[in-house]
Protein backbone atom coordinates (compact mmCIF):
# COMPACT_ATOMS: atom_id res chain seq x y z
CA UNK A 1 0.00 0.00 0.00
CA UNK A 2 0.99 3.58 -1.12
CA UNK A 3 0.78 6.14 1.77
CA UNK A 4 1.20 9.13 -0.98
CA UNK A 5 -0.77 11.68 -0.31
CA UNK A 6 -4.38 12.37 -2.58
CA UNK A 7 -6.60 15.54 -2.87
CA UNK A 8 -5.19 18.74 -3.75
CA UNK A 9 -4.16 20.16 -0.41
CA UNK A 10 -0.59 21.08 0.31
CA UNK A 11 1.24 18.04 2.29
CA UNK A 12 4.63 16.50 2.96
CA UNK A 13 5.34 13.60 0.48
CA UNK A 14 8.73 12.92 3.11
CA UNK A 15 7.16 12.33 6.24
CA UNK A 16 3.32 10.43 5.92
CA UNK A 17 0.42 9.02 7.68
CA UNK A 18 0.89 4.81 8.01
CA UNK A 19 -1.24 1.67 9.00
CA UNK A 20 -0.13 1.76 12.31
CA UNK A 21 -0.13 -1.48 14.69
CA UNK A 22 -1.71 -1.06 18.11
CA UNK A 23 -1.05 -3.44 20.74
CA UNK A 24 -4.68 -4.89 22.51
CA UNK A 25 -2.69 -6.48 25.86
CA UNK A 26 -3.48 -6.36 29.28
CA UNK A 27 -0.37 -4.94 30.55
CA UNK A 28 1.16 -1.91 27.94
CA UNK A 29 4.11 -1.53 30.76
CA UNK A 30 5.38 -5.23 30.02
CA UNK A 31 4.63 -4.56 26.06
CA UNK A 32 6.81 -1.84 25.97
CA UNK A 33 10.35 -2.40 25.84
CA UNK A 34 13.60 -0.15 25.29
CA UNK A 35 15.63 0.22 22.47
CA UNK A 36 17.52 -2.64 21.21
CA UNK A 37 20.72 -0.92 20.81
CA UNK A 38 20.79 -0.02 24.66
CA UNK A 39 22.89 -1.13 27.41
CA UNK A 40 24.29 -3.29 24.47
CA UNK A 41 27.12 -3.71 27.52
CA UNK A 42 24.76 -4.69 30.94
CA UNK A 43 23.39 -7.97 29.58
CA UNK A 44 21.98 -8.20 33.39
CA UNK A 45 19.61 -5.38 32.41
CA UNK A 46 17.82 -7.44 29.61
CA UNK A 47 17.94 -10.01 32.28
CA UNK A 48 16.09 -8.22 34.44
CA UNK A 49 13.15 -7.07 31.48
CA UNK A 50 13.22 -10.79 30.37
CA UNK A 51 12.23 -11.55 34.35
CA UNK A 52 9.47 -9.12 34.56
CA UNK A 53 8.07 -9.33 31.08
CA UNK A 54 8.00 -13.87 31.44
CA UNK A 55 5.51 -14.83 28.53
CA UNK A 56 3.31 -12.33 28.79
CA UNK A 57 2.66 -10.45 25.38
CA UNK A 58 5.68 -8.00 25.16
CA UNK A 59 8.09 -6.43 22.23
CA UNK A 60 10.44 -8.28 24.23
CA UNK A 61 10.18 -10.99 22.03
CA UNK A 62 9.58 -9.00 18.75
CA UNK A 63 13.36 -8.07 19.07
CA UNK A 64 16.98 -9.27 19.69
CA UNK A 65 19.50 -6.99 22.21
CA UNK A 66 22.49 -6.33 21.13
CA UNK A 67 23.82 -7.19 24.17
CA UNK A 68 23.13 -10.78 22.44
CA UNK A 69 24.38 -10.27 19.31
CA UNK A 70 26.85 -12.68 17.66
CA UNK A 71 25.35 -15.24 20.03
CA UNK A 72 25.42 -19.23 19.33
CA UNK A 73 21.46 -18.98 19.52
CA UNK A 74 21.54 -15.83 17.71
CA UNK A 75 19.79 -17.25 14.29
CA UNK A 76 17.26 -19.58 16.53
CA UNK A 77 16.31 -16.77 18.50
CA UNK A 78 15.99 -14.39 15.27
CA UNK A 79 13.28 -17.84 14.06
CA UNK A 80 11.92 -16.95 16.85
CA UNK A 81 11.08 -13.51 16.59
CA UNK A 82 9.75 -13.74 13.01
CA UNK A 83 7.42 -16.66 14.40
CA UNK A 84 5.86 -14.71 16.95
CA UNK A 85 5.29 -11.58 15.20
CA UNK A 86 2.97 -13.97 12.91
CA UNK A 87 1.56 -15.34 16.06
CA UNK A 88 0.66 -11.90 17.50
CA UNK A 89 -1.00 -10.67 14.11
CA UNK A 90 -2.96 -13.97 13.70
CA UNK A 91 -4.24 -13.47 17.30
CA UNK A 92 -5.53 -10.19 16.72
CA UNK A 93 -2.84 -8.72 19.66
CA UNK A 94 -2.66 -5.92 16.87
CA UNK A 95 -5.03 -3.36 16.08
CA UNK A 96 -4.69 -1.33 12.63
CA UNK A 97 -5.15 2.25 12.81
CA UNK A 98 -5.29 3.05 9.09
CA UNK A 99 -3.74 6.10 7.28
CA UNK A 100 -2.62 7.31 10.67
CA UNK A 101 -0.63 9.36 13.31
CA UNK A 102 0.09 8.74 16.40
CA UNK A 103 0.78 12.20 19.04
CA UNK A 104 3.35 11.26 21.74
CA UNK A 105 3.97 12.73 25.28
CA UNK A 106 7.19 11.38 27.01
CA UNK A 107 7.26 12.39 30.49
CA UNK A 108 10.99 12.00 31.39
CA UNK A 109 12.50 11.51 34.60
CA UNK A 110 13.25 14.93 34.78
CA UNK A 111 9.91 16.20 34.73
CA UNK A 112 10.52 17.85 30.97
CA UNK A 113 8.09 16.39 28.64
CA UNK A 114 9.38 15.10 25.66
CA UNK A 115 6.63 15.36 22.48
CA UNK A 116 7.13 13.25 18.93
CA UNK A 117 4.50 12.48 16.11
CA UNK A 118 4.86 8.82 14.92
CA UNK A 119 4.62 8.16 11.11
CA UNK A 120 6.13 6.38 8.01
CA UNK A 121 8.92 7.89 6.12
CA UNK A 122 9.55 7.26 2.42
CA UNK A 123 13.28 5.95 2.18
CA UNK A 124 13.22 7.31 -1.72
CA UNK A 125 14.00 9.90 0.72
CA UNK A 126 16.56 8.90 2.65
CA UNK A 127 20.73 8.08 2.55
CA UNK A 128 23.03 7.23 5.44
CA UNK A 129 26.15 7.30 3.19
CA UNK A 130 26.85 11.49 3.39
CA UNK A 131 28.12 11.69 -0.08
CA UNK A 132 24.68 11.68 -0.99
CA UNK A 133 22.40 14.61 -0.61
CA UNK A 134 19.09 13.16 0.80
CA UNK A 135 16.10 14.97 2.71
CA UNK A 136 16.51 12.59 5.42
CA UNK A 137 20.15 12.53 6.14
CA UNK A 138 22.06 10.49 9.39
CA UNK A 139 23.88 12.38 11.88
CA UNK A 140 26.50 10.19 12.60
CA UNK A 141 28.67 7.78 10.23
CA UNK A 142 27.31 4.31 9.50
CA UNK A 143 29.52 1.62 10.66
CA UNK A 144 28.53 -0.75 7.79
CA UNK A 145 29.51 -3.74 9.79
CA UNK A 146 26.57 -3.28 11.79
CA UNK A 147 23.77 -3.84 9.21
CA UNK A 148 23.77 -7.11 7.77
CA UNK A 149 23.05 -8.74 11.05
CA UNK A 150 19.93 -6.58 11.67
CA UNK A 151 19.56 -7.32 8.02
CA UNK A 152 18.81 -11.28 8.92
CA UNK A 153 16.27 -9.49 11.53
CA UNK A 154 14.52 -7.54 9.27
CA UNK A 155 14.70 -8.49 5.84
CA UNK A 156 11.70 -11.92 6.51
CA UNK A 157 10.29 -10.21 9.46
CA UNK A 158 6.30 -9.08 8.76
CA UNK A 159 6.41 -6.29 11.39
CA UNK A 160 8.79 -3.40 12.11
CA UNK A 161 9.01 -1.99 15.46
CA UNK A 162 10.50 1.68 15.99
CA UNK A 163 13.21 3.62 17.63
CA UNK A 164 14.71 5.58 15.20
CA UNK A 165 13.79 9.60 16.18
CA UNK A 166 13.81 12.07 13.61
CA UNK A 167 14.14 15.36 14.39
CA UNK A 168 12.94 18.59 12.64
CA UNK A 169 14.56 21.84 12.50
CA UNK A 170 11.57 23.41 13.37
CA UNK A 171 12.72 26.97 15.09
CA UNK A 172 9.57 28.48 15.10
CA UNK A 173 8.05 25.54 17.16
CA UNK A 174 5.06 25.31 14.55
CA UNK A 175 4.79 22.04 13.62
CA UNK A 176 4.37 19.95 16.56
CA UNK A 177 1.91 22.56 18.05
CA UNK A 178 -0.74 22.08 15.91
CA UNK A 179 -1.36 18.58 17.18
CA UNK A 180 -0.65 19.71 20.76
CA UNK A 181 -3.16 22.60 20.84
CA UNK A 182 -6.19 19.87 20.16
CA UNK A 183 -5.08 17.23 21.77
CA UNK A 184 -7.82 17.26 23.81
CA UNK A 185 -9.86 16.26 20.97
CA UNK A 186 -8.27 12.99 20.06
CA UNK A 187 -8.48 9.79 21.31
CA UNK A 188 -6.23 8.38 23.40
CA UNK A 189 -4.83 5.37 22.62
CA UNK A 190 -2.65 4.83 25.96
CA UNK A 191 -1.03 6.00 29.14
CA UNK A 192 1.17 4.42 31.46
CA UNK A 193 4.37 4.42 33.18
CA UNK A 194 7.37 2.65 31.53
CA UNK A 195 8.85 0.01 32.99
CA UNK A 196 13.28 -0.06 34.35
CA UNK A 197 12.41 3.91 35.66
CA UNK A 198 11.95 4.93 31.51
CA UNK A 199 9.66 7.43 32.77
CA UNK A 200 5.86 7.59 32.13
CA UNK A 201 4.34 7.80 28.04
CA UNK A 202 0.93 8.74 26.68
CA UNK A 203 -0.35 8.80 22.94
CA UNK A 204 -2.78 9.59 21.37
CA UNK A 205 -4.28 8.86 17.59
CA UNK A 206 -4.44 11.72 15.02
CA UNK A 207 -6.61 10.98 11.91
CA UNK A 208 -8.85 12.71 10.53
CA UNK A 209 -8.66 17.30 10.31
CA UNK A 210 -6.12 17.40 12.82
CA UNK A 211 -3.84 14.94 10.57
CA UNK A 212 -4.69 16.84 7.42
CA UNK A 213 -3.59 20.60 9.19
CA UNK A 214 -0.30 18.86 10.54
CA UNK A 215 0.75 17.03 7.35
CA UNK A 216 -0.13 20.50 5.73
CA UNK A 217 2.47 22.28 8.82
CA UNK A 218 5.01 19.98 7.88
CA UNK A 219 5.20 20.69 3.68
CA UNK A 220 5.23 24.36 4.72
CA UNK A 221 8.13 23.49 7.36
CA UNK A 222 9.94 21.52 4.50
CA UNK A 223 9.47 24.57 2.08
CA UNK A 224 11.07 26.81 4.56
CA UNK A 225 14.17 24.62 5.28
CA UNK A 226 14.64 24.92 0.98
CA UNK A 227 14.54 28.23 1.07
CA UNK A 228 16.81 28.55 4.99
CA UNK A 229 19.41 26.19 3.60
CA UNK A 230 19.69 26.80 -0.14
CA UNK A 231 23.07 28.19 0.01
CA UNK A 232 24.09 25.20 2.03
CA UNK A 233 22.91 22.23 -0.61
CA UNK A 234 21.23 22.29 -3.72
CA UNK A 235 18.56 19.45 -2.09
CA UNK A 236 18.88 20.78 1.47
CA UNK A 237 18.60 18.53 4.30
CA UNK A 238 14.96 18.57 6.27
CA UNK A 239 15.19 15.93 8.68
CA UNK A 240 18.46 14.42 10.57
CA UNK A 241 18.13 11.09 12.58
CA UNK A 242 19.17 11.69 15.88
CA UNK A 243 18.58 8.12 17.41
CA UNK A 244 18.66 4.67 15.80
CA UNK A 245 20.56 5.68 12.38
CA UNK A 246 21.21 1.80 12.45
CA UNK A 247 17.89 0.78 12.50
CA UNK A 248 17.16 2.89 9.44
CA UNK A 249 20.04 2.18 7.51
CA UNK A 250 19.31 -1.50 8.17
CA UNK A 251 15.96 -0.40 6.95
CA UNK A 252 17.03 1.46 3.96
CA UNK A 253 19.38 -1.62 2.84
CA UNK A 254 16.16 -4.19 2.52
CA UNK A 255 15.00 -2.12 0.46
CA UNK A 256 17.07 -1.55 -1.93
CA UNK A 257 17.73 -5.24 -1.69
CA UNK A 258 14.20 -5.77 -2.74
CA UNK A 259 14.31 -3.23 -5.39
CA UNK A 260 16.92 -5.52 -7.10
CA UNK A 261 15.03 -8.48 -6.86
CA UNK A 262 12.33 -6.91 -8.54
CA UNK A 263 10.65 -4.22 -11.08
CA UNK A 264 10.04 -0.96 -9.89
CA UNK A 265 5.88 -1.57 -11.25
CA UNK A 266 5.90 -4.59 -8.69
CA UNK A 267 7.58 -2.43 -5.56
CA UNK A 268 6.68 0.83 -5.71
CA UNK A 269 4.30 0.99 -3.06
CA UNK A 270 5.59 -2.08 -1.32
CA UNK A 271 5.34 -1.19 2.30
CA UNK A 272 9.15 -1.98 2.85
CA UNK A 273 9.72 1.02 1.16
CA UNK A 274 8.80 3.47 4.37
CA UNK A 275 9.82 2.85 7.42
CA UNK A 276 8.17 3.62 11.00
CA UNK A 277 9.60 6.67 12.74
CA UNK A 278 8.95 9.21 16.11
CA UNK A 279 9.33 13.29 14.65
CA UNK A 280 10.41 15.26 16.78
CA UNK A 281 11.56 18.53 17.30
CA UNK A 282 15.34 19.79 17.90
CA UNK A 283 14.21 23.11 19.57
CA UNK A 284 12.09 21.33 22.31
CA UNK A 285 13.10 22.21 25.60
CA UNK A 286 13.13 18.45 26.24
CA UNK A 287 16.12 18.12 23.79
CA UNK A 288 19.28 18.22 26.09
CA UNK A 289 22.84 18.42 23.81
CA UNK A 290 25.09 17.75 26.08
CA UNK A 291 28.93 17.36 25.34
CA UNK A 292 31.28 14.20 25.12
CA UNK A 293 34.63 15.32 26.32
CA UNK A 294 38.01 13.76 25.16
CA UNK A 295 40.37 11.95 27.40
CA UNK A 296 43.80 10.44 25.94
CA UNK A 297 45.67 8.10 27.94
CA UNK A 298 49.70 6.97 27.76
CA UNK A 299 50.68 9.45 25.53
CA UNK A 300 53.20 12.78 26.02
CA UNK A 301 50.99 15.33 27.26
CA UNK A 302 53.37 18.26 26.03
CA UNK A 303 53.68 16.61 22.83
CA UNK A 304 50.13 16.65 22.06
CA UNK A 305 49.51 19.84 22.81
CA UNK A 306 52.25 21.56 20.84
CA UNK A 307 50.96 19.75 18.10
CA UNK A 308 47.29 20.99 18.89
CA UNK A 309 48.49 24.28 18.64
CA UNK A 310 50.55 24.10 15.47
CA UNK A 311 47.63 22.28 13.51
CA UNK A 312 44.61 23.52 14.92
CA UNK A 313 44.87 26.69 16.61
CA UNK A 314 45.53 30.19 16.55
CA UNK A 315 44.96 34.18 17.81
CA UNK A 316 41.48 34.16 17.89
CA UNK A 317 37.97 31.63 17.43
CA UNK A 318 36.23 28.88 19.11
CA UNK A 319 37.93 28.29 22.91
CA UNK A 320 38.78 24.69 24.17
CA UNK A 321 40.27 24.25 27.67
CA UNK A 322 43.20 21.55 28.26
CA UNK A 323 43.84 19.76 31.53
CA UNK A 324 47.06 17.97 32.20
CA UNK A 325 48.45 17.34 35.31
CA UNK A 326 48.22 20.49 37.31
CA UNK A 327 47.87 22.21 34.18
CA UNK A 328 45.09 24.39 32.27
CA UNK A 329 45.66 25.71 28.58
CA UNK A 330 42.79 27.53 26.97
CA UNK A 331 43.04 27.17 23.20
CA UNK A 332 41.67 29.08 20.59
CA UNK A 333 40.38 26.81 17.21
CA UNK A 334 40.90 27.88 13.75
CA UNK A 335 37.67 26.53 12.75
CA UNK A 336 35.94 26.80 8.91
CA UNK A 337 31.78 28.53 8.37
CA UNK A 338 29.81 25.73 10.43
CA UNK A 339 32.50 23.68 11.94
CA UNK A 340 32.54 22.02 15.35
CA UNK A 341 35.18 22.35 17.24
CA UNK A 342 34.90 18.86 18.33
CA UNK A 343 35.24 18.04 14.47
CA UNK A 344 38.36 19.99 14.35
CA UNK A 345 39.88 18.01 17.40
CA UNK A 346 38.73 14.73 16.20
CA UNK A 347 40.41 14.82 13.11
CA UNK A 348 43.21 15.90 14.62
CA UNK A 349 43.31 13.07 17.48
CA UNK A 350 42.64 9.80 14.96
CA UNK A 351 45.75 11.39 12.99
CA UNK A 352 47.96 12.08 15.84
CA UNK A 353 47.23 8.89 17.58
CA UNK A 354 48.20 7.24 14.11
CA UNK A 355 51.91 7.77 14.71
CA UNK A 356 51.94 8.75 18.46
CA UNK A 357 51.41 6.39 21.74
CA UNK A 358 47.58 6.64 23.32
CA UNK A 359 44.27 5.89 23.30
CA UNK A 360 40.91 8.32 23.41
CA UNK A 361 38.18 7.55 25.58
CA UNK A 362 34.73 9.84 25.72
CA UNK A 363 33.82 11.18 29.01
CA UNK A 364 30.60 12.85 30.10
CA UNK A 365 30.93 15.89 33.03
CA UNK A 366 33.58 18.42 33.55
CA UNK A 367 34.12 17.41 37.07
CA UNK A 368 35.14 13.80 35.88
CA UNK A 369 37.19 14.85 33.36
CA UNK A 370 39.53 17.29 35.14
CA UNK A 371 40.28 14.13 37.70
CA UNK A 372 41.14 11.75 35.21
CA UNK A 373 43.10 14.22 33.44
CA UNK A 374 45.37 14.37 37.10
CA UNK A 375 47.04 10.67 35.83
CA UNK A 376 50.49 10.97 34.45
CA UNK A 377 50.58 11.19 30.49
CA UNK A 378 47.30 11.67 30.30
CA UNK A 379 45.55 15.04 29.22
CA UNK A 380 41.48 15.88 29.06
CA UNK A 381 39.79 17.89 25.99
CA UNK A 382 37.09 20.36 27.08
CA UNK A 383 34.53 20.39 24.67
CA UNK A 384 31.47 23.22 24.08
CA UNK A 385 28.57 21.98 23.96
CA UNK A 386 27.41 21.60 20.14
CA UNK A 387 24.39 24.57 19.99
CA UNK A 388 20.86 23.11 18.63
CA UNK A 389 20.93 25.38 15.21
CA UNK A 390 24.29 24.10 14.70
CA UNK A 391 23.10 21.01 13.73
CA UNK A 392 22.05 21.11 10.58
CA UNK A 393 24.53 23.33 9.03
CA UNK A 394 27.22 21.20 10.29
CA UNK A 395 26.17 17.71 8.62
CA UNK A 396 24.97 19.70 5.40
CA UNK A 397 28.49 20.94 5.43
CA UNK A 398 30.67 18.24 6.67
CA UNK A 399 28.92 15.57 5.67
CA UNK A 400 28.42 13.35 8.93
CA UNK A 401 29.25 14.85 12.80
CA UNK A 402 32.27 12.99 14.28
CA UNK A 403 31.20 10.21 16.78
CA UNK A 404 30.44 10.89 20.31
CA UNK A 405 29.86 14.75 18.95
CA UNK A 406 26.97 15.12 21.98
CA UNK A 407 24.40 13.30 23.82
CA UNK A 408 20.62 13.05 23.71
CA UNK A 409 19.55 12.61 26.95
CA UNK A 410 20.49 9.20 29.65
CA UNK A 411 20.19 5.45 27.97
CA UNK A 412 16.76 5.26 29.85
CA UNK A 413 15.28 7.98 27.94
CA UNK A 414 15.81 6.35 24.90
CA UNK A 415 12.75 5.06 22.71
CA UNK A 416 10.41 2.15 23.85
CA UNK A 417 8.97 0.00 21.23
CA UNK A 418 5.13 0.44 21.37
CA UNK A 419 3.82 1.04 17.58
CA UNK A 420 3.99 -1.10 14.91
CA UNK A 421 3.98 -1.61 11.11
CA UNK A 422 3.57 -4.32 8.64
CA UNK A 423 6.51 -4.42 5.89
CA UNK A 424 5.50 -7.65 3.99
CA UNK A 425 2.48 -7.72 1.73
């Protein structure tokens, strides 16, 4: 099924309504489960969610943790998955909202509520290689490696389960607040807290004249980025995918394996060709950049930072404070029209560390790393935080932002899988 838009009214052809999978369980807090791509490290976590959860009906066993990845039971367990996602469909445990929205409220542990539209984007419209200019563009490289085994996931599986969040450049805070103003009016579909402290959730369905004004928001939004960004690209970017770029590139790859297999006629509106997605905005107040620091270990503190200075720095721009013993340099970055200074000090580290002893680690809080940076030949990177209209520029620019460039918010505020999507006809 096609979810292009018909009639003559105005709307985004990027970002679209979708058939969109309800779950009809007795417990929503055991159906909803984090991202699989979280505390990929803690396997004692998903021991602790496969405890609670037991056999009751749960997205637990719709997925695979990647804490379990490369596992001798990894292909039975991916059987399993596929078998009961068919189970789950032929009990009726999923309801079809057709054509649909769904209107997200994320109350996180901090109090700040985090707000997101769920619906289908067309990955026509996507890339997550940055050589090519895309609408939808990822934020952060691909490690290729990591797709084909969430390939063997996907690629047979009937259902698709979310976390990927888009986010919109939306400055004016338009977009979102059409659906938020009326909310009131729609019906809503759940509410409930989530379960390992994930905070509490509540959504709500949007069909109907409140879908048609929002979809109409969003063209208008996507007209303005054009026009904001048209010295920046030729196709400008309008949405960046700030969590789960692996999920969509994973996505994005079974499809264009299935375009191979077949004629365009025969997969044009196949529904492998969108994928399910939260929107949300990047000038929320909920949406918390915070920076990753730099910490290099064994290596000649002095060293390193003469060659900062002769490579990176001079009189006058963007200031980065050194620790190093008892020591405190501030630096001043000779940085090019939308660079990050933690781009410029990236680069500079994977080629220094090329030819010179050490090893980088990424360290969250100032606090933390001033005290590691008291260890002998060892020296901490102070990094700005990366501002929110930054964003944008910089990955239109640079292509991809280095890794560990920021943080969105603690691994427990990530996604939880709660909407779903069939992908096989």
């Amino acid at each position: 099924m096609s979810y292009k838009k018909r009639g003559t009214r105005n709307m985004s052809e990027t970002f679209l309504p979708a058939n969109i999978l309800m779950p009809q369980v007795d417990s929503m807090k055991k159906w909803a489960v984090i991202a699989c791509d979280q505390f990929s490290s803690q396997p004692e976590y998903w021991d602790e969610v496969k405890e609670y959860v037991g056999n009751t009906p749960s997205t637990l066993h719709l997925m695979l943790p990647e804490a379990y990845l490369g596992s001798e039971e990894e292909d039975e367990k991916i059987r399993k998955i596929q078998s009961t996602m068919k189970n789950y469909a032929d009990d009726h445990l999923l309801k079809t909202y057709v054509n649909s929205l769904v209107y997200v409220e994320r109350t996180l542990q901090n109090g700040k509520i985090r707000r997101g539209i769920v619906g289908a984007i067309d990955l026509e419209q996507y890339s997550y290689t940055p050589e090519h200019e895309a609408k939808i563009r990822s934020t952060e490289k691909t490690v290729m490696e990591r797709i084909p085994p969430r390939m063997k996931i996907r690629y047979q599986a009937p259902i698709e389960l979310p976390h990927v969040i888009l986010l919109c450049d939306d400055w004016k805070n338009e977009v979102l607040e059409i659906v938020t103003e009326q909310k009131a009016n729609l019906e809503k579909l759940y509410e409930f807290d989530l379960m390992q402290e994930g905070g509490h959730i509540a959504g709500w369905l949007v069909d109907g004249e409140v879908k048609e004004q929002f979809l109409e928001k969003l063209q208008s939004y996507e007209e303005q980025m054009t026009e904001k960004y048209k010295d920046l690209s030729d196709d400008p970017m309008v949405y960046a995918v700030g969590d789960g770029n692996h999920s969509l590139a994973t996505a994005k790859a079974c499809y264009e394996k299935l375009k191979k297999n077949h004629q365009w006629e025969h997969i044009k509106d196949h529904p492998a060709r969108y994928a399910l997605v939260e929107l949300e905005n990047l000038h929320d107040d909920s949406q918390q950049f915070e920076p990753i620091h730099r910490v290099i270990t064994g290596t000649d503190s002095e060293e390193l930072i003469h060659a900062l200075k002769k490579e990176c720095c001079s009189e006058e721009g963007q200031t980065i404070s050194c620790y190093y013993g008892k020591k405190e340099e501030v630096l001043h970055l000779n940085l090019h029209k939308h660079q990050l200074a933690v781009d410029k000090i990236q680069k500079f580290l994977d080629k220094y560390l090329k030819d010179n002893s050490g090893c980088i680690d990424y360290i969250h809080g100032e606090d933390v790393l001033k005290e590691l940076s008291k260890e002998e030949q060892t020296i901490g990177i102070e990094l700005p935080a990366m501002e929110k209209d930054q964003l944008f520029p910089s990955v239109m620019t640079d292509g991809t932002l280095p890794r560990k460039t920021f943080s969105m918010g603690h691994a427990c505020e990530k996604r939880y899988y709660i909407e779903g999507r069939k992908i096989q006809r």
